[in-house]
Protein backbone atom coordinates (compact mmCIF):
# COMPACT_ATOMS: atom_id res chain seq x y z
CA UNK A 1 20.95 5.42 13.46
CA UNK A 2 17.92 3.69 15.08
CA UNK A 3 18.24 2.73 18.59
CA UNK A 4 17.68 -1.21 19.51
CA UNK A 5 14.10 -0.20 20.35
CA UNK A 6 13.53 1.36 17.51
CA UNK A 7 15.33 -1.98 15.68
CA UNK A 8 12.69 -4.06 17.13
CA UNK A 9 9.61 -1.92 16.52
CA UNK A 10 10.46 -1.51 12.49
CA UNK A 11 10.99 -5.15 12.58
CA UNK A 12 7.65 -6.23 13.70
CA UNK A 13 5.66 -3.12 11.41
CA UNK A 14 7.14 -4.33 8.43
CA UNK A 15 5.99 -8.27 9.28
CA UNK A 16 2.72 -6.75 10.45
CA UNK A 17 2.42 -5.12 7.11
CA UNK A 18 3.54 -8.32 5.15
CA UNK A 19 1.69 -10.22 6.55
CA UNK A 20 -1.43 -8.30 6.26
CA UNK A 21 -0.49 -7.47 2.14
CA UNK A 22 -0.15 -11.52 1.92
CA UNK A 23 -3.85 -12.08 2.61
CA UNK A 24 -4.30 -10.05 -0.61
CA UNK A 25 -1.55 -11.61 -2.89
CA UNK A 26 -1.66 -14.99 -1.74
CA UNK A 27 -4.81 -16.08 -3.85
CA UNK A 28 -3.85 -14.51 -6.98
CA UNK A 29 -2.93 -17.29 -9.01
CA UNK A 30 -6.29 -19.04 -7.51
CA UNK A 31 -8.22 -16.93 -9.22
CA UNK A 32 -8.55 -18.85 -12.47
CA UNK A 33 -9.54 -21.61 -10.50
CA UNK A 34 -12.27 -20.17 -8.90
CA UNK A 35 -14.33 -19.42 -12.03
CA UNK A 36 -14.54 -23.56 -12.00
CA UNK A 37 -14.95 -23.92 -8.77
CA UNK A 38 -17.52 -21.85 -7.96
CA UNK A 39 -19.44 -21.75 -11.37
CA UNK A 40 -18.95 -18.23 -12.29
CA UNK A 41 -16.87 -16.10 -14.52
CA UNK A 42 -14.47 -13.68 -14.56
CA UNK A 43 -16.36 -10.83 -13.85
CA UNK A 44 -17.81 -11.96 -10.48
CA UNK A 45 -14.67 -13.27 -9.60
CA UNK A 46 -13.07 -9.44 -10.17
CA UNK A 47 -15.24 -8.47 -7.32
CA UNK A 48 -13.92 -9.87 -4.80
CA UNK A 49 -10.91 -7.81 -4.96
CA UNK A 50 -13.49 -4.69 -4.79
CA UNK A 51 -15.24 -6.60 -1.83
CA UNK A 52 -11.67 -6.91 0.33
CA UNK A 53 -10.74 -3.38 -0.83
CA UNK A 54 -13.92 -1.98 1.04
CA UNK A 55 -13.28 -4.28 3.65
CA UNK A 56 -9.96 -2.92 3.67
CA UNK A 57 -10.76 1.08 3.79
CA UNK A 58 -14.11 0.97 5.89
CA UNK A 59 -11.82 -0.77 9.16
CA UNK A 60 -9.63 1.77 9.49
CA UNK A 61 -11.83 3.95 11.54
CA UNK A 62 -12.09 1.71 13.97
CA UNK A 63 -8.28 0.32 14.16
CA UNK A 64 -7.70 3.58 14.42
CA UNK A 65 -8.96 4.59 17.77
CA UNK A 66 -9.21 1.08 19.06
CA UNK A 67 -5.36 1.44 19.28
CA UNK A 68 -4.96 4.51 20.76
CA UNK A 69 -7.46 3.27 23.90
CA UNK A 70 -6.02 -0.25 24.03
CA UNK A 71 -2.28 -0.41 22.37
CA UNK A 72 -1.29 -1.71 19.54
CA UNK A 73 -0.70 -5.23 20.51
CA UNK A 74 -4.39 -6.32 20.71
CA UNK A 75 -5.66 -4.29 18.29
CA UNK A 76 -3.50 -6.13 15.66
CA UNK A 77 -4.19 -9.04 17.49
CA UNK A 78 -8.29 -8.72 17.04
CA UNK A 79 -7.47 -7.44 13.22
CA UNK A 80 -5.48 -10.89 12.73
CA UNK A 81 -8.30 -12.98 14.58
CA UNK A 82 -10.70 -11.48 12.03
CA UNK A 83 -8.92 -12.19 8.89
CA UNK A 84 -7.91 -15.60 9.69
CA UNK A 85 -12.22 -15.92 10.50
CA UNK A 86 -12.50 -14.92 6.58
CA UNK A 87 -9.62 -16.70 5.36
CA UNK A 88 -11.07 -19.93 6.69
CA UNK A 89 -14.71 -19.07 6.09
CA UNK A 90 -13.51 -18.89 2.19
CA UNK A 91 -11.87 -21.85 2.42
CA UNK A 92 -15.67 -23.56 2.93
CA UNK A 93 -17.42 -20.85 0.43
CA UNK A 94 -19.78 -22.54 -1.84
CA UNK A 95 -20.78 -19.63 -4.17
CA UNK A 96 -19.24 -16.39 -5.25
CA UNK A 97 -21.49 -14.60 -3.34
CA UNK A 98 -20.51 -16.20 0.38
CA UNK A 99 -16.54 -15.48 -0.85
CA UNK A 100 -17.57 -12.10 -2.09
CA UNK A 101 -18.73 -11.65 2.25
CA UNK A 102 -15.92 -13.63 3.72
CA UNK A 103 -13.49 -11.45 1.42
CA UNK A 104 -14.55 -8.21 2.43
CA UNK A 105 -14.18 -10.18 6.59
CA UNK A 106 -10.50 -10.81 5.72
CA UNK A 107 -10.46 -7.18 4.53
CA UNK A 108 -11.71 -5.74 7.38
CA UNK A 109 -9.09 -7.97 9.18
CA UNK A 110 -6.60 -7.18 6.94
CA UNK A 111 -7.32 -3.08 7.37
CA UNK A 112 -5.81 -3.15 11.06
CA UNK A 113 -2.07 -4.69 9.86
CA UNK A 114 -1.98 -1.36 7.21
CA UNK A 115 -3.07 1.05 10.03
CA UNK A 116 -0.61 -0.80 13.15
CA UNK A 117 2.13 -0.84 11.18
CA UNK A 118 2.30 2.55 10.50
CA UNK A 119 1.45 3.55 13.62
CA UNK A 120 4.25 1.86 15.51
CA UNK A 121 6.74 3.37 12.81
CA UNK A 122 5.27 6.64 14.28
CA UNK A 123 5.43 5.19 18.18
CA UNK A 124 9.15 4.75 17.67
CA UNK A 125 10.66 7.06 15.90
CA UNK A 126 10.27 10.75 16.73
CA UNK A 127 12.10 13.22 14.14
CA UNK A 128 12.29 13.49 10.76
CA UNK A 129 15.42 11.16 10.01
CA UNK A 130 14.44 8.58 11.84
CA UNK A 131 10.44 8.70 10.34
CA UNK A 132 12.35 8.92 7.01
CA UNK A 133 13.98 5.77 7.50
CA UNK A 134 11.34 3.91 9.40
CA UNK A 135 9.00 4.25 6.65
CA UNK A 136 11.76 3.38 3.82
CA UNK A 137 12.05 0.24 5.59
CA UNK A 138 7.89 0.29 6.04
CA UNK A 139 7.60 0.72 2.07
CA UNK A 140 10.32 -1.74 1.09
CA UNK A 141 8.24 -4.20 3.39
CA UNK A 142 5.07 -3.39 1.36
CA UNK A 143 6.95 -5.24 -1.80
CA UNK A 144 7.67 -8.20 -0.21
CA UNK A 145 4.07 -10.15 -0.76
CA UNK A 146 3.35 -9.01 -4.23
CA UNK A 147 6.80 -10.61 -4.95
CA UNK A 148 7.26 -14.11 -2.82
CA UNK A 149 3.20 -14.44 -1.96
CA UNK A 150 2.22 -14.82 -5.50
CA UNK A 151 4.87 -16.99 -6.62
CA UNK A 152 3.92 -19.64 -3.05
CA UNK A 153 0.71 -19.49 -3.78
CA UNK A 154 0.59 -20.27 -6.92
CA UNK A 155 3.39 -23.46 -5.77
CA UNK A 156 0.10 -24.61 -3.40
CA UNK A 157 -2.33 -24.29 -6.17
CA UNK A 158 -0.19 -26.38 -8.65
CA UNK A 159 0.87 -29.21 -6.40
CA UNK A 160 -2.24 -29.51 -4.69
CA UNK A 161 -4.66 -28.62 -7.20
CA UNK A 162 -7.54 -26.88 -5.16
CA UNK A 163 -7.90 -23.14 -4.73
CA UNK A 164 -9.22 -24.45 -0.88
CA UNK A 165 -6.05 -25.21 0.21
CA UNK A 166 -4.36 -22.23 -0.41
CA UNK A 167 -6.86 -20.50 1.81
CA UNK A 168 -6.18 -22.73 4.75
CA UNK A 169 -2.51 -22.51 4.21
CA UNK A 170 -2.73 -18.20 4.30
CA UNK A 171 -4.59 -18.88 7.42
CA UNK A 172 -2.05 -20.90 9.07
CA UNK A 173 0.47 -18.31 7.87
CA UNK A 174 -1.58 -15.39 9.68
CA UNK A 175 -2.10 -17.50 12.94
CA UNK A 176 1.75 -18.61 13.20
CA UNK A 177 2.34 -14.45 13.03
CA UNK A 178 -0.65 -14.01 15.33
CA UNK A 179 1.62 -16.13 18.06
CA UNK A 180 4.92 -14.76 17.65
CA UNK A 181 3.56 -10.68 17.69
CA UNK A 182 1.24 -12.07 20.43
CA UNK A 183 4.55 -13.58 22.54
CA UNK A 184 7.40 -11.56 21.09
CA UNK A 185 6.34 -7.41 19.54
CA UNK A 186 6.60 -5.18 22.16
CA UNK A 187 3.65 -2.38 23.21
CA UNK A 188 4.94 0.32 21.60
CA UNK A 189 2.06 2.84 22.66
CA UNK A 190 1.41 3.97 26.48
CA UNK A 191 -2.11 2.82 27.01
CA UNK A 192 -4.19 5.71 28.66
CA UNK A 193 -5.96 4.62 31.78
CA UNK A 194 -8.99 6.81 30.91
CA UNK A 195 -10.00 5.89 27.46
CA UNK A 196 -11.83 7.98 24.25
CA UNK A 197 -16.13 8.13 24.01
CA UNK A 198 -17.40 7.23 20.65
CA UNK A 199 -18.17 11.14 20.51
CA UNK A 200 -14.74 12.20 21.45
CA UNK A 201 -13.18 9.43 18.77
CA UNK A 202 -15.34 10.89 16.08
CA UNK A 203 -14.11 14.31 17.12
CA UNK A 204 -10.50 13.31 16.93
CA UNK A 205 -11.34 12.42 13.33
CA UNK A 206 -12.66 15.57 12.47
CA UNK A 207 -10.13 17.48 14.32
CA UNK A 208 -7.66 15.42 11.89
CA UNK A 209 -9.77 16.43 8.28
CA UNK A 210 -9.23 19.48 9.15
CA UNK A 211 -5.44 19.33 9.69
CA UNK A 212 -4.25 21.48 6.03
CA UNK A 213 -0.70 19.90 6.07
CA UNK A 214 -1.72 16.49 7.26
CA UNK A 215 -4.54 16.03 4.55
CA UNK A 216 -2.31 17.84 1.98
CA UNK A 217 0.36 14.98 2.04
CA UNK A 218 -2.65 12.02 2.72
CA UNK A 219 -3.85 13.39 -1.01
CA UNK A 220 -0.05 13.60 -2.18
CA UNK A 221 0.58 9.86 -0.77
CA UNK A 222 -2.67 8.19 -2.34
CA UNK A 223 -1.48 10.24 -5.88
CA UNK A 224 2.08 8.64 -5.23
CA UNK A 225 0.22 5.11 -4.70
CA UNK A 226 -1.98 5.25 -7.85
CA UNK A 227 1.90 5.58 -10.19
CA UNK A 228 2.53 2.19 -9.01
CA UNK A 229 -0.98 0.47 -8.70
CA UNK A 230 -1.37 1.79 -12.18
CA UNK A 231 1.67 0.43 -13.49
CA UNK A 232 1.15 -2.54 -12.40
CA UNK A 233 -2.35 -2.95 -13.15
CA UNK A 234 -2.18 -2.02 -16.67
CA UNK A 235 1.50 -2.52 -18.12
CA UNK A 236 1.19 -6.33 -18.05
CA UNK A 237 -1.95 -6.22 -20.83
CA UNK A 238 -0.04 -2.77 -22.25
CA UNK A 239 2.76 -5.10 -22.85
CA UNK A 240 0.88 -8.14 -24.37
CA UNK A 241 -0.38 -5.84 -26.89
CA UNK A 242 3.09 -5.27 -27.68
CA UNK A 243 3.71 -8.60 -28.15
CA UNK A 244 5.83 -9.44 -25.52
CA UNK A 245 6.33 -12.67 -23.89
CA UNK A 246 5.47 -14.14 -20.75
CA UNK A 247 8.56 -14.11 -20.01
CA UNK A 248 9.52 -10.33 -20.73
CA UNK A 249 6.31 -9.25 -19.32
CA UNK A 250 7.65 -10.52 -15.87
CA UNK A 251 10.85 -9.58 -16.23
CA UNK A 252 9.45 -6.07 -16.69
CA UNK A 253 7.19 -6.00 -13.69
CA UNK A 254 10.46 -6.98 -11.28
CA UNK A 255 12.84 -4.31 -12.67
CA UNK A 256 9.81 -2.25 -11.52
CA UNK A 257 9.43 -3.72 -8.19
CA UNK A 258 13.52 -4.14 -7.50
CA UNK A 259 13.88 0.04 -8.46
CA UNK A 260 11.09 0.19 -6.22
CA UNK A 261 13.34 -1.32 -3.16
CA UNK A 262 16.39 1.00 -4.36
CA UNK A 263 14.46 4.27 -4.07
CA UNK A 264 13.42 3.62 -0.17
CA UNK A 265 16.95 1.66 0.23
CA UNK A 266 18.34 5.17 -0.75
CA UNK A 267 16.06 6.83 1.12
CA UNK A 268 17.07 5.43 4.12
CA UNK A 269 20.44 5.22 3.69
CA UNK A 270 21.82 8.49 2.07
CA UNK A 271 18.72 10.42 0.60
CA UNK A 272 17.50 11.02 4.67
CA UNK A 273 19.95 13.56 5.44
CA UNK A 274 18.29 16.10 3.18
CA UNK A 275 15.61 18.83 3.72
CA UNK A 276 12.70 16.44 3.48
CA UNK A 277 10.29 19.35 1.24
CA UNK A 278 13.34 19.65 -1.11
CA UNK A 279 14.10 16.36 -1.85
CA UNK A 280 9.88 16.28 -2.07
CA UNK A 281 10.64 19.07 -4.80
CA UNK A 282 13.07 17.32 -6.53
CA UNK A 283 10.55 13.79 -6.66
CA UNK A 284 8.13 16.32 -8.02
CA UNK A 285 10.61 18.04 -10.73
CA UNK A 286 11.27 13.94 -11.75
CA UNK A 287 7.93 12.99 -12.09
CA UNK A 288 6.85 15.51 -14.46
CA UNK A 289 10.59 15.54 -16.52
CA UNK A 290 10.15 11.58 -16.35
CA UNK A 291 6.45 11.52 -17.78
CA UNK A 292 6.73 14.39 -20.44
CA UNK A 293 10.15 13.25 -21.66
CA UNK A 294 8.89 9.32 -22.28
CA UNK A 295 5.10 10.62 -23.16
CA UNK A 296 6.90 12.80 -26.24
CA UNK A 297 9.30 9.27 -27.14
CA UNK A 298 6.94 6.60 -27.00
CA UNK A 299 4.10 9.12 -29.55
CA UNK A 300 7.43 9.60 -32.07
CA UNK A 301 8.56 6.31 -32.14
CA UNK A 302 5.73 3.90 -33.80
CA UNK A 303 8.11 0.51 -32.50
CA UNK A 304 8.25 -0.26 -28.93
CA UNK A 305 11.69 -0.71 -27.62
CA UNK A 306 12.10 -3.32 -24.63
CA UNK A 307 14.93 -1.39 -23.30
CA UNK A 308 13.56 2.14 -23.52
CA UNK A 309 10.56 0.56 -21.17
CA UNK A 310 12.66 -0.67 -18.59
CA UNK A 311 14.67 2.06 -17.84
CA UNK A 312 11.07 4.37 -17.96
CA UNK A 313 9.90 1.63 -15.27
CA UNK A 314 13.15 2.01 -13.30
CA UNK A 315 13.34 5.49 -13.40
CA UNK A 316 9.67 5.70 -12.38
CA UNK A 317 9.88 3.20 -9.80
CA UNK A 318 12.92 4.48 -8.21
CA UNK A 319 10.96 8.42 -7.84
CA UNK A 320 8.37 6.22 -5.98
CA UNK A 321 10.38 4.42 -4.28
CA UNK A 322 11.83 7.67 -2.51
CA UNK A 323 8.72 9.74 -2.77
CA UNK A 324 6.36 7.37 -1.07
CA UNK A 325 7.75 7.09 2.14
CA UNK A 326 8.86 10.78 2.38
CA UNK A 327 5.58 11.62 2.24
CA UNK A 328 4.51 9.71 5.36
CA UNK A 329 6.84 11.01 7.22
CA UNK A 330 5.59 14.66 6.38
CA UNK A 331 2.14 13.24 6.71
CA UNK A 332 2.88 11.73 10.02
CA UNK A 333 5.63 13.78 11.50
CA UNK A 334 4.48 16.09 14.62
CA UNK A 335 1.84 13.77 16.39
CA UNK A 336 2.55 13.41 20.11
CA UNK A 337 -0.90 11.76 20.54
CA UNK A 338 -3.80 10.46 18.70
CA UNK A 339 -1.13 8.35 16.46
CA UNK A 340 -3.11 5.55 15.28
CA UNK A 341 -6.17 7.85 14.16
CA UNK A 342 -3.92 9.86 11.99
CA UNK A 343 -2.44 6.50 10.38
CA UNK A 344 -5.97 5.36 10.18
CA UNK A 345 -6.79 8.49 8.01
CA UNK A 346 -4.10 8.34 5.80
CA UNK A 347 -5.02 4.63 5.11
CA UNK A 348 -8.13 5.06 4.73
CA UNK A 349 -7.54 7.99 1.90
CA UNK A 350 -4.86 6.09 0.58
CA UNK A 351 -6.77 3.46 -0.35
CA UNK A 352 -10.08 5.28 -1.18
CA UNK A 353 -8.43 7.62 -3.66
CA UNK A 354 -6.93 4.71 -5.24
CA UNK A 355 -10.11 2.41 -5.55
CA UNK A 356 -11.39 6.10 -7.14
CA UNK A 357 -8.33 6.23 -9.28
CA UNK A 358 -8.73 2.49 -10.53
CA UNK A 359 -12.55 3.17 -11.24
CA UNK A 360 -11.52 6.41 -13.46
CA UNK A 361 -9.29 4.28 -15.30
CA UNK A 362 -11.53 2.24 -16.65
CA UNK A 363 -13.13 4.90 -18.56
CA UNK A 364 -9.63 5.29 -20.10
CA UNK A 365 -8.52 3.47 -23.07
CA UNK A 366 -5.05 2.29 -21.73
CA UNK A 367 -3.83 0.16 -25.07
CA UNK A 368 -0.41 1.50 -25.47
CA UNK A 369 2.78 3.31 -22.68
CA UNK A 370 1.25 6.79 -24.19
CA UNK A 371 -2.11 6.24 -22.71
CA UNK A 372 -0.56 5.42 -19.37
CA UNK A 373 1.60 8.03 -19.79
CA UNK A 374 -0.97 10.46 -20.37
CA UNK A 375 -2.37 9.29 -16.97
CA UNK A 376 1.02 10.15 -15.35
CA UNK A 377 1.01 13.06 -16.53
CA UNK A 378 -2.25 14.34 -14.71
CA UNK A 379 -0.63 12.82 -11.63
CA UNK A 380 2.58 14.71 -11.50
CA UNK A 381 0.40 17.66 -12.08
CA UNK A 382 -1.81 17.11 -9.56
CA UNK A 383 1.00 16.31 -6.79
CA UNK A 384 2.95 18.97 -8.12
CA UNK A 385 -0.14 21.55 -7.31
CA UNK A 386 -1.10 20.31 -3.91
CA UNK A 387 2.44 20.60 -2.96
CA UNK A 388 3.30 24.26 -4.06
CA UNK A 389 -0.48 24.91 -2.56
CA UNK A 390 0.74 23.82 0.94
CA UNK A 391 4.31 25.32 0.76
CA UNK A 392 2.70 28.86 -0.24
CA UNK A 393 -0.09 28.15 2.22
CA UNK A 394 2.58 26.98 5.02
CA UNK A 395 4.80 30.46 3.94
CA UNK A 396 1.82 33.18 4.55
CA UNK A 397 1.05 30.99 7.78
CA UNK A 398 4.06 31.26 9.11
């Protein structure tokens, strides 16, 4: 069981995370709008999600350290101050090109609620149960804003009827957070009186690449990530092909997200007392049994069956659902010190490896759940392979 300080730490990591995810979701159904707007298409308008992703990975370095010299508290303080700079700064864009800049600001803002959040989970909570449960809580967090953000966002855009609007009211959101973490979040990180040189903060991070373990299960996480970026990336247009409605399509996409919430619920709850590379083992075994199994279905049977897809989504969903935040507790578990560099480097390769992952697949032709599947396939191998790497590695270490 967490203790009350542990209560109030996960409580303010998972609305730093939120609230940091919401700068991200909030403008989704703006985009459309945009393309009128500003005069431009589609294409340009794609790039600004590339622009905040970079903005995104590139800050982590600095949140990283900057929050092991000064505490957590300002450093997600600064990180908010700088998004709600780009959130308003797009609000006044007059070409794609100034919200193309101002995105990749509000990224860079944005990076430092990904990194805190983490690293308070990892301030608070010391052993593997605990971690375990901290980061269930820290993943079903991560699910809130692509499910409520969306859906507000695109309530401003309708009733007011200008993609400006919703920018100014995601900045309001971020500054009313800004004041209650400023007032009410607790320093969970003892703030060294004698603080890290640029050369010693650049040594940390190379001291931490060349951690075996640690970058092992930063590679396994971003792998873990890609499942559900992918899924939700390309099922949507997998499923129009398919001719499914509207309707179905979203339907689809929240059996995924609610399995999601069930596999770190369980994680949490009843899955934490278990040997944490076991259960690992067992998430591996699933992923590959899950992939193959639906891979040979879906290339036998010509006629897609809505039912047969949504309990492949729940099944996968639920495996990520518990695998994800296992895996940052073994990533994270053993630090005494140096905290918020090592949650800065397993952000940052999080979302580099998935920005890779998204490039690769658009070389892919993903027109049907076999092509996807296909792609799953290659990723239960590969996690499956770094993991038996480190636990044979980890055995003639030991």
């Amino acid at each position: 069981m967490f203790n009350q300080t542990q209560k109030i730490a996960i409580f303010f990591a998972c609305v730093i995370l939120t609230v940091g995810l919401i700068a991200m979701d909030f403008i989704n159904p703006s985009l459309p709008y945009l393309i009128h707007g500003l005069s431009t298409d589609q294409s340009s308008v794609q790039q600004l999600i590339v622009c905040y992703m970079i903005g995104l990975g590139v800050s982590q370095f600095f949140y990283g350290t900057f929050s092991d010299n000064y505490g957590r508290k300002l450093t997600i303080s600064i990180a908010y101050v700088i998004s709600i700079c780009g959130i308003l700064l797009s609000a006044s864009a007059y070409s794609v090109e100034m919200l193309c800049i101002c995105r990749f600001i509000t990224g860079f803002g944005s990076g430092g609620s990904t990194m805190v959040s983490r690293a308070v989970i990892s301030d608070s909570c010391h052993d593997q149960i605990t971690l375990k449960k901290g980061f269930s809580w820290f993943s079903i967090s991560s699910q809130v804003s692509p499910s409520v953000a969306p859906v507000i966002g695109g309530f401003v855009q309708q009733y007011t009827g200008s993609w400006r609007i919703c920018f100014i009211t995601l900045a309001i959101i971020t500054f009313i957070a800004l004041i209650v973490i400023r007032f009410f979040m607790p320093e969970t990180h003892d703030i060294p009186d004698k603080k890290k040189s640029f050369i010693h903060q650049v040594l940390v991070y190379i001291s931490l690449f060349k951690l075996r373990k640690f970058m092992s299960f930063n590679f396994i996480s971003a792998l873990i990530y890609v499942f559900t970026i992918g899924y939700y990336c390309y099922m949507p247009f997998i499923l129009v092909k398919l001719n499914f409605t509207p309707v179905e399509n979203g339907a689809i996409y929240s059996v995924y997200a609610i399995f999601l919430v069930l596999g770190s619920l369980s994680l949490g709850t009843y899955l934490n007392r278990f040997n944490s590379k076991i259960l690992f083992s067992i998430c591996c075994v699933g992923y590959m049994l899950t992939s193959v199994f639906f891979f040979l279905y879906f290339q036998n049977i010509s006629a897609s069956s809505t039912i047969v897809i949504i309990i492949f989504s729940a099944i996968l969903s639920f495996l990520c659902g518990v695998a994800a935040p296992l895996t940052l507790s073994l990533c994270l578990a053993g630090f005494n010190q140096d905290k918020g560099a090592a949650s800065a480097v397993q952000s940052f390769i999080k979302m580099f490896f998935t920005g890779v992952a998204l490039f690769i697949f658009n070389f892919i032709p993903l027109h049907s759940v076999v092509n996807l599947l296909e792609c799953n396939i290659i990723l239960s191998i590969g996690i499956s392979v770094i993991f038996v790497a480190e636990l044979v590695l980890s055995g003639l270490m030991s």
